[in-house]
PDB file of N, CA and C in Angstrom:
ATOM      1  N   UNK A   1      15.293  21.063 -39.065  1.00  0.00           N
ATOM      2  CA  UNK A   1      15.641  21.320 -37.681  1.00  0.00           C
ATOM      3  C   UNK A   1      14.435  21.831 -36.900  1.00  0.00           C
ATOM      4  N   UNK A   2      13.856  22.606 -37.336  1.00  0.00           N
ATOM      5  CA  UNK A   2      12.614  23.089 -36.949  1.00  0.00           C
ATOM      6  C   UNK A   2      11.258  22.693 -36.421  1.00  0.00           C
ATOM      7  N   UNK A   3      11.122  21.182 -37.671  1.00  0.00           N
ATOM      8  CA  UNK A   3       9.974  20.254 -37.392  1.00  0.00           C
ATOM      9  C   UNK A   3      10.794  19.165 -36.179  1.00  0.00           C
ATOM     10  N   UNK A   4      12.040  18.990 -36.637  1.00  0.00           N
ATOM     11  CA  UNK A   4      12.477  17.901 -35.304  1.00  0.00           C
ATOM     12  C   UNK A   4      12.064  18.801 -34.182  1.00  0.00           C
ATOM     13  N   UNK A   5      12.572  19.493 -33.693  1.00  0.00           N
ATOM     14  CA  UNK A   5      12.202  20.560 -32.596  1.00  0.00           C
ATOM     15  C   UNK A   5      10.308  20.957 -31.949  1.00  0.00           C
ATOM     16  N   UNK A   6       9.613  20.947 -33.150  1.00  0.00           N
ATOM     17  CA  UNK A   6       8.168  20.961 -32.670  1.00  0.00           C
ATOM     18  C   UNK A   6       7.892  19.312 -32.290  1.00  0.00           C
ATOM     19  N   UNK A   7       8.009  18.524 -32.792  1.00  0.00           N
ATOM     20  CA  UNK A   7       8.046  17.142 -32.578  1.00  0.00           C
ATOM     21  C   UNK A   7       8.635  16.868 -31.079  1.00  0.00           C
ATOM     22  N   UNK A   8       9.533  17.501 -30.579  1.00  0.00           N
ATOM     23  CA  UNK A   8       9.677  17.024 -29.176  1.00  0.00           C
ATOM     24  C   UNK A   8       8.840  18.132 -27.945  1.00  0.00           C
ATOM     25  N   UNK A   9       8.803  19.011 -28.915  1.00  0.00           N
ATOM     26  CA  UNK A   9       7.985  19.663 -28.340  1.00  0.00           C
ATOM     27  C   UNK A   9       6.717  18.780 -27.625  1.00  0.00           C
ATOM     28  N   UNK A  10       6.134  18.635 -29.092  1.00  0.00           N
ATOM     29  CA  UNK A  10       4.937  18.161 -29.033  1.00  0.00           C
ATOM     30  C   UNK A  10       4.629  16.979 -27.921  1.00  0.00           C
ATOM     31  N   UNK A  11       5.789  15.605 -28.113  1.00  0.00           N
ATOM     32  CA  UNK A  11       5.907  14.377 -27.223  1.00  0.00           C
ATOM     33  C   UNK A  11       6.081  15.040 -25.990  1.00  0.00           C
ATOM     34  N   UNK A  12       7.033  15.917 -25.817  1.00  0.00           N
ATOM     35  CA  UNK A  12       6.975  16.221 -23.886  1.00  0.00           C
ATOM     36  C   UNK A  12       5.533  16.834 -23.638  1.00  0.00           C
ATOM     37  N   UNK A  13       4.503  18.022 -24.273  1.00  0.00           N
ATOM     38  CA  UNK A  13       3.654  18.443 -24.101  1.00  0.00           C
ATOM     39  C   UNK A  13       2.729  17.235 -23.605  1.00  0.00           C
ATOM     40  N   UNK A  14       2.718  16.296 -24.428  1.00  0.00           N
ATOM     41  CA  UNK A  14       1.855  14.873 -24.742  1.00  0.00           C
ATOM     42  C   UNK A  14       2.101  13.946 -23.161  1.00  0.00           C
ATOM     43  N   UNK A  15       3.618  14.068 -23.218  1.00  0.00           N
ATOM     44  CA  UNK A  15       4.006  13.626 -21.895  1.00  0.00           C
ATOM     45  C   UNK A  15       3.294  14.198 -20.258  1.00  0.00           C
ATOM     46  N   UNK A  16       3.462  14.906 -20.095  1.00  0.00           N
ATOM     47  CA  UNK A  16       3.395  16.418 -19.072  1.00  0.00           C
ATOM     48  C   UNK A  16       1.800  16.206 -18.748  1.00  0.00           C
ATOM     49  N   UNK A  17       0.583  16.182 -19.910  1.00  0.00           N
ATOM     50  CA  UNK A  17      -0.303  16.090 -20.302  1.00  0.00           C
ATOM     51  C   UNK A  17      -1.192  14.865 -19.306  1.00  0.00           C
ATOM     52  N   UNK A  18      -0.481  13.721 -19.539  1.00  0.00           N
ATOM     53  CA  UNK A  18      -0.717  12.136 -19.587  1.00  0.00           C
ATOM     54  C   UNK A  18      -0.115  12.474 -18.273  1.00  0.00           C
ATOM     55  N   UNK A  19       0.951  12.481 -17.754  1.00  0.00           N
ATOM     56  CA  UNK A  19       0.956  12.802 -16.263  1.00  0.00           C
ATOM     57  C   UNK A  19       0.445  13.578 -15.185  1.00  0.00           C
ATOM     58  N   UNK A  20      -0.069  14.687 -15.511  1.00  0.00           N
ATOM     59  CA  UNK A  20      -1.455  15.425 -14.915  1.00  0.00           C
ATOM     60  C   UNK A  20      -2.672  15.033 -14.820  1.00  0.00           C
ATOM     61  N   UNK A  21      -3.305  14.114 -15.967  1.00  0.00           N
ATOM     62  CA  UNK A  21      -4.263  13.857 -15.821  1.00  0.00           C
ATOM     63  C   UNK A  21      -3.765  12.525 -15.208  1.00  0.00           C
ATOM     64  N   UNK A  22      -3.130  11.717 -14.748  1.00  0.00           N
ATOM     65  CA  UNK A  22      -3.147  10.430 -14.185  1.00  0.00           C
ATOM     66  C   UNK A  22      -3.108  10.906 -12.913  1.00  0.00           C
ATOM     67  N   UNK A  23      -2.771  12.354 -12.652  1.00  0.00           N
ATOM     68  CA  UNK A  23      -2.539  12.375 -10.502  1.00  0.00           C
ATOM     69  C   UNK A  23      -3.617  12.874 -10.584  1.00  0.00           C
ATOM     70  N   UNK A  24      -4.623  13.350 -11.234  1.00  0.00           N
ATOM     71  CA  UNK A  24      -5.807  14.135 -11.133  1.00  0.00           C
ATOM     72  C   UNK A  24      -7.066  13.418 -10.094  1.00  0.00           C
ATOM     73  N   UNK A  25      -7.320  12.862 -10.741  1.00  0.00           N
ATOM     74  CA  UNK A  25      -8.550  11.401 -10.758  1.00  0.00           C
ATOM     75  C   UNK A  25      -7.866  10.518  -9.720  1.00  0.00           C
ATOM     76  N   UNK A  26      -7.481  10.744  -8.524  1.00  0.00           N
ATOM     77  CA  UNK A  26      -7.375   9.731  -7.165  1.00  0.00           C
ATOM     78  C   UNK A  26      -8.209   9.566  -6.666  1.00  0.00           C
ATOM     79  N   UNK A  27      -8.875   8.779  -6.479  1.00  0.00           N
ATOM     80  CA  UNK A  27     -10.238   8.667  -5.485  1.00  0.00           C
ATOM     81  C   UNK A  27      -9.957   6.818  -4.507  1.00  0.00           C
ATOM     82  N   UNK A  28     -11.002   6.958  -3.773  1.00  0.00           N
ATOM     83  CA  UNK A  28     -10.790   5.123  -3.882  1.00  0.00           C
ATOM     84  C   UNK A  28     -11.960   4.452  -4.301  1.00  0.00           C
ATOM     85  N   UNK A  29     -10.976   3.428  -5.145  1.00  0.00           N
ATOM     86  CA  UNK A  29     -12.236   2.628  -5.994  1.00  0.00           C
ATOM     87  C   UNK A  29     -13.191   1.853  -5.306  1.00  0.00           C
ATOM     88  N   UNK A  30     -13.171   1.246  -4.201  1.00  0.00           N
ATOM     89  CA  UNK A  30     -13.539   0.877  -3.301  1.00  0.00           C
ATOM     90  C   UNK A  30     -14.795   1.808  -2.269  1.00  0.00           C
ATOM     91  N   UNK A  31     -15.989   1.464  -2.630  1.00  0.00           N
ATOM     92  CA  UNK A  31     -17.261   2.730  -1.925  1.00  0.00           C
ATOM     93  C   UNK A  31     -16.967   2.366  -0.265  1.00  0.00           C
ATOM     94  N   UNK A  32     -17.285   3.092   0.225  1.00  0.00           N
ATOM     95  CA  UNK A  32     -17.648   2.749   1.893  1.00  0.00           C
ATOM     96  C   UNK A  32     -18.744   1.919   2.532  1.00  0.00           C
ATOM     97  N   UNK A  33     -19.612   1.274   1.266  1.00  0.00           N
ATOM     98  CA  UNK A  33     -20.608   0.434   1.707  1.00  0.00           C
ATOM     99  C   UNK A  33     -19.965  -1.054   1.385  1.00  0.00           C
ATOM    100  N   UNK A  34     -18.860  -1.185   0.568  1.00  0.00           N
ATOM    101  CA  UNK A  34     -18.197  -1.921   0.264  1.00  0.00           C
ATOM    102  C   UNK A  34     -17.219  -2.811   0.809  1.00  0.00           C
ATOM    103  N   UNK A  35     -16.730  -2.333   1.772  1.00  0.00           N
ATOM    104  CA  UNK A  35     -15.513  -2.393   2.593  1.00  0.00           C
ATOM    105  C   UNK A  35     -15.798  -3.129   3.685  1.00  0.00           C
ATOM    106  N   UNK A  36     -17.203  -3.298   3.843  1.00  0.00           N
ATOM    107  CA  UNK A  36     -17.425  -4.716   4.742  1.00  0.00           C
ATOM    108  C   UNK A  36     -17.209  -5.706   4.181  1.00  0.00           C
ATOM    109  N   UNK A  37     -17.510  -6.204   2.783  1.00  0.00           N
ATOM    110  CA  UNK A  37     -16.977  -7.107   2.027  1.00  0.00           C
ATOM    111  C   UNK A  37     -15.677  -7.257   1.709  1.00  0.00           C
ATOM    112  N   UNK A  38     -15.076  -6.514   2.260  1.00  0.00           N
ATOM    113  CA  UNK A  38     -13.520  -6.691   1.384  1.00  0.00           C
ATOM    114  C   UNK A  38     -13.230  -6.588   2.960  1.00  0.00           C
ATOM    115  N   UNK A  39     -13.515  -6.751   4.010  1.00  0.00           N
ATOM    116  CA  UNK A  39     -12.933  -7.111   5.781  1.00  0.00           C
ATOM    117  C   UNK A  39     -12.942  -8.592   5.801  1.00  0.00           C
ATOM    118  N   UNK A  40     -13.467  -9.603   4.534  1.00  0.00           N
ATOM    119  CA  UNK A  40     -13.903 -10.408   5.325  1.00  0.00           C
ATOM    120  C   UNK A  40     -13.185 -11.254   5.825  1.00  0.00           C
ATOM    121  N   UNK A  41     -13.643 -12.636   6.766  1.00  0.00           N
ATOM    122  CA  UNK A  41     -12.421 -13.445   6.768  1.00  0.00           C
ATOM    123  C   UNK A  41     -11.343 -13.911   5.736  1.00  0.00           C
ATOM    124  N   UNK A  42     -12.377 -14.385   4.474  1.00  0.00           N
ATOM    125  CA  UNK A  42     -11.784 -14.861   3.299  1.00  0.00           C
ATOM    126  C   UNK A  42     -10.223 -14.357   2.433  1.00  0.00           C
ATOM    127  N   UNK A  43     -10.823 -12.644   3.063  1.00  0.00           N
ATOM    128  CA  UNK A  43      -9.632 -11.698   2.654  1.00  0.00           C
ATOM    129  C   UNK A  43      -8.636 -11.609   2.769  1.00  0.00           C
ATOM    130  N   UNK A  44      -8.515 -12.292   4.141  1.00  0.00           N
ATOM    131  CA  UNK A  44      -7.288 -12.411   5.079  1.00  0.00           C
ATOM    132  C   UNK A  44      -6.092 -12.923   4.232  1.00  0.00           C
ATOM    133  N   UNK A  45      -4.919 -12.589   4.318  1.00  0.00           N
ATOM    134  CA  UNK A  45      -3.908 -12.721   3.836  1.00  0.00           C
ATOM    135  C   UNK A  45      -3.061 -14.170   4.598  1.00  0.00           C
ATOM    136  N   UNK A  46      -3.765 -14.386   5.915  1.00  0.00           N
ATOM    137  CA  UNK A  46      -3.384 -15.630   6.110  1.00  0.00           C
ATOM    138  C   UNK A  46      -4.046 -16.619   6.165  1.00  0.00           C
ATOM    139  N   UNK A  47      -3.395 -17.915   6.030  1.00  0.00           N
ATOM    140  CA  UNK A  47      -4.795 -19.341   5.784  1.00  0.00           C
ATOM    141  C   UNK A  47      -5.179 -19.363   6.870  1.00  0.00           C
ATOM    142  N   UNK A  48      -4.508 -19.385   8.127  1.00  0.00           N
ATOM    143  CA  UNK A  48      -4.788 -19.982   9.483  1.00  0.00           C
ATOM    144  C   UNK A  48      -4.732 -18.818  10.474  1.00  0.00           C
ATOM    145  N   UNK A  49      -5.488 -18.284  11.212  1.00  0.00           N
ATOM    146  CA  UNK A  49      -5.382 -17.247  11.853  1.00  0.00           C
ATOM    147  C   UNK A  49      -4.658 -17.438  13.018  1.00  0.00           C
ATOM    148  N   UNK A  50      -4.868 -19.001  13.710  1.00  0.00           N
ATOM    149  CA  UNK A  50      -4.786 -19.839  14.802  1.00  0.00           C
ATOM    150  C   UNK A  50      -2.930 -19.546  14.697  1.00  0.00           C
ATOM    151  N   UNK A  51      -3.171 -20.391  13.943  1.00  0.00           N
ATOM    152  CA  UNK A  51      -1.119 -20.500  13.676  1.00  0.00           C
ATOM    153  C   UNK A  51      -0.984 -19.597  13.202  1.00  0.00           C
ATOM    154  N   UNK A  52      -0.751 -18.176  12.842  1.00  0.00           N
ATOM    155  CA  UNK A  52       0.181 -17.217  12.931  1.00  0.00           C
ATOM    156  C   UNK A  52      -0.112 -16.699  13.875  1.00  0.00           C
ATOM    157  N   UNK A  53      -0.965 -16.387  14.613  1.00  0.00           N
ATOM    158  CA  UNK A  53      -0.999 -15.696  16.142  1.00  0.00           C
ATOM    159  C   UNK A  53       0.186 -16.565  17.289  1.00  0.00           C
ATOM    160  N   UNK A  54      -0.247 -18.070  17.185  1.00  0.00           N
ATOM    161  CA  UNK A  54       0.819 -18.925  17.833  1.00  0.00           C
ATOM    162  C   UNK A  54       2.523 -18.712  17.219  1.00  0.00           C
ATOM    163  N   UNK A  55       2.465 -18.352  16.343  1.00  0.00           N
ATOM    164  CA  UNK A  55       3.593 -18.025  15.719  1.00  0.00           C
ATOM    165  C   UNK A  55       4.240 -16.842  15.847  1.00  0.00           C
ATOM    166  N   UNK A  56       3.765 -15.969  15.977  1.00  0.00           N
ATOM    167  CA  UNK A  56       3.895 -14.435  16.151  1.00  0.00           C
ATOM    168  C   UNK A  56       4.541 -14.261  17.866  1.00  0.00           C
ATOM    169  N   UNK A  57       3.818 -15.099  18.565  1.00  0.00           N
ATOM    170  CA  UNK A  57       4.227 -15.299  19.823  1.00  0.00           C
ATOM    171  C   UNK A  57       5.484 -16.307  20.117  1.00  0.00           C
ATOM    172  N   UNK A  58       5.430 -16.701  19.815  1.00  0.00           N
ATOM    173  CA  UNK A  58       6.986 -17.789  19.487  1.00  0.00           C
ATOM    174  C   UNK A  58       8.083 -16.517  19.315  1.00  0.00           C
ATOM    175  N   UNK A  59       7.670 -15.820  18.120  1.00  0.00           N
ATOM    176  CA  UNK A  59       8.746 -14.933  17.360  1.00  0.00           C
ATOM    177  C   UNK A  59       8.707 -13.380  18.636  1.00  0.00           C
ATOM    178  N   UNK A  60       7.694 -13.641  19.013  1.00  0.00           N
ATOM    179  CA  UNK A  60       7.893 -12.419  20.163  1.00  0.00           C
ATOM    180  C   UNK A  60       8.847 -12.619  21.323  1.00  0.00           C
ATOM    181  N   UNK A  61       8.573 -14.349  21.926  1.00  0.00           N
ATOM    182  CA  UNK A  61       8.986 -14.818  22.797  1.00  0.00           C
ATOM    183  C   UNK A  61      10.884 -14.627  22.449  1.00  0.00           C
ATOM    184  N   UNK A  62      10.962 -15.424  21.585  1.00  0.00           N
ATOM    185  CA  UNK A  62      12.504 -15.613  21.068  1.00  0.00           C
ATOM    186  C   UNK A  62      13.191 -14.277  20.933  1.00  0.00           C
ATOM    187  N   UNK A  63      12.241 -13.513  20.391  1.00  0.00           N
ATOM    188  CA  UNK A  63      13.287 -11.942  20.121  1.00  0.00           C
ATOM    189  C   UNK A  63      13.040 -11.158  21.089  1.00  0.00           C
ATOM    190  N   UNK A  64      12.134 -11.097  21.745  1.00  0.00           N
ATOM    191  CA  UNK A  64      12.378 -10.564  23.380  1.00  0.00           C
ATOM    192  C   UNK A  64      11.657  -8.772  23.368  1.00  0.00           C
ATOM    193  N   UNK A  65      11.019  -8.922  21.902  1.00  0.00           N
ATOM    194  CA  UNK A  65      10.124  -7.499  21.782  1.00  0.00           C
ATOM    195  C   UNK A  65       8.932  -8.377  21.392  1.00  0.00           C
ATOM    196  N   UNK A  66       8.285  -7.335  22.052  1.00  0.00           N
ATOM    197  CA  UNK A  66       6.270  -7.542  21.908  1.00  0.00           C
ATOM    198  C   UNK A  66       5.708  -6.684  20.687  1.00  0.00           C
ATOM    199  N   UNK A  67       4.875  -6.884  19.594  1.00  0.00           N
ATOM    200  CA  UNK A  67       4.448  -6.190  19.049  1.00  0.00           C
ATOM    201  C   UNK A  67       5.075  -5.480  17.554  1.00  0.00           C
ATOM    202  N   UNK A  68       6.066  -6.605  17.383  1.00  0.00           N
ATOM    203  CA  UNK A  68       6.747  -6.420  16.628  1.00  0.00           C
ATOM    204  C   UNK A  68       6.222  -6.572  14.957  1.00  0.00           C
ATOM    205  N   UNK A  69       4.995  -7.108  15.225  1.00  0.00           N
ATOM    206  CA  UNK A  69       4.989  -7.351  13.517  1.00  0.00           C
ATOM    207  C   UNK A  69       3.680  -6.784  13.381  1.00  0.00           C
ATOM    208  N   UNK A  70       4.440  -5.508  13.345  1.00  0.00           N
ATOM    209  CA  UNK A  70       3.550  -3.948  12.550  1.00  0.00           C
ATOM    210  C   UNK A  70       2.454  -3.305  14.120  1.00  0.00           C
ATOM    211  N   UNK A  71       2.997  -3.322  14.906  1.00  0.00           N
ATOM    212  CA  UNK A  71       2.583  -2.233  15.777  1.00  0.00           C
ATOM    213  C   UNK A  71       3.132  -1.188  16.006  1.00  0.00           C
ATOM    214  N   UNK A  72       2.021  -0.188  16.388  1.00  0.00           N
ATOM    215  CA  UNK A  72       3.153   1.080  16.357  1.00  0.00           C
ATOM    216  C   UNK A  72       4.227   1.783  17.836  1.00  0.00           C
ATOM    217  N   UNK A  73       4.686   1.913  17.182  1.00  0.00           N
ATOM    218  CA  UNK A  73       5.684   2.580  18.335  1.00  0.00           C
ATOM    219  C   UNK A  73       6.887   3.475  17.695  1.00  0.00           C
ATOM    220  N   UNK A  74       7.643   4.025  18.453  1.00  0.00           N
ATOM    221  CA  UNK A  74       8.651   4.976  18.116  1.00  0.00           C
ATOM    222  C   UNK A  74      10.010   4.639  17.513  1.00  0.00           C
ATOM    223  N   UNK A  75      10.151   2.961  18.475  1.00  0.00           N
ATOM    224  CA  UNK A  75      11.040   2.280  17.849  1.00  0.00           C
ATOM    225  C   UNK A  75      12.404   2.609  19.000  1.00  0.00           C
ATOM    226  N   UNK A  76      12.055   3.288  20.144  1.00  0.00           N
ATOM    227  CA  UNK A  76      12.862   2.824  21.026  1.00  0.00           C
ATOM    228  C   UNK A  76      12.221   1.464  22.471  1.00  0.00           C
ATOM    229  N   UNK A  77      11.381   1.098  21.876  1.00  0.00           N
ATOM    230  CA  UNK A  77      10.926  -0.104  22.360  1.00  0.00           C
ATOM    231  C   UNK A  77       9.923   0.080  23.019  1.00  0.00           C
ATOM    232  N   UNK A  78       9.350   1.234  23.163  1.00  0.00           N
ATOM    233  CA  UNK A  78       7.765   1.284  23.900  1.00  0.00           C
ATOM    234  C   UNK A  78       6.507   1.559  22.912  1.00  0.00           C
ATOM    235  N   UNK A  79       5.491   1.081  23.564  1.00  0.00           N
ATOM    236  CA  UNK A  79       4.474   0.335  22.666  1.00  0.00           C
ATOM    237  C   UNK A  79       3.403   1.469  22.674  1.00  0.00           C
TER     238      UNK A  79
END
């Protein structure tokens, strides 16, 4: 009973352990001389910049709010 008991001991200690040191060490991996390279066009998450801007406006037009895809606001409709 005793050794079962140090044994979980031990795994939560082990646990507790491994989770402290993983929030410890946050930094960003990414340097600040770096980050011009990772702006670039290539990066872009869309193929066509052309057509989703034309698109975005379509979807603005139809739903009758501006700025809707990820601008900030309060969310009672002013920008």
């Amino acid at each position: 009973m005793l050794n079962r008991s140090v044994t979980i001991r031990m795994a939560c200690l082990i646990c507790i352990s491994m989770i402290l040191n993983a929030c410890s060490s946050l930094q960003p991996w990414v340097k600040p001389y770096e980050r011009a390279a990772m702006a670039d066009e290539i990066m872009s998450a869309d193929r066509n910049p052309a057509i989703s801007a034309y698109t975005d406006h379509i979807r603005e037009v139809r739903e009758g709010a501006h700025g809707a895809t990820g601008g900030a606001g309060g969310g009672c409709g002013c920008l």
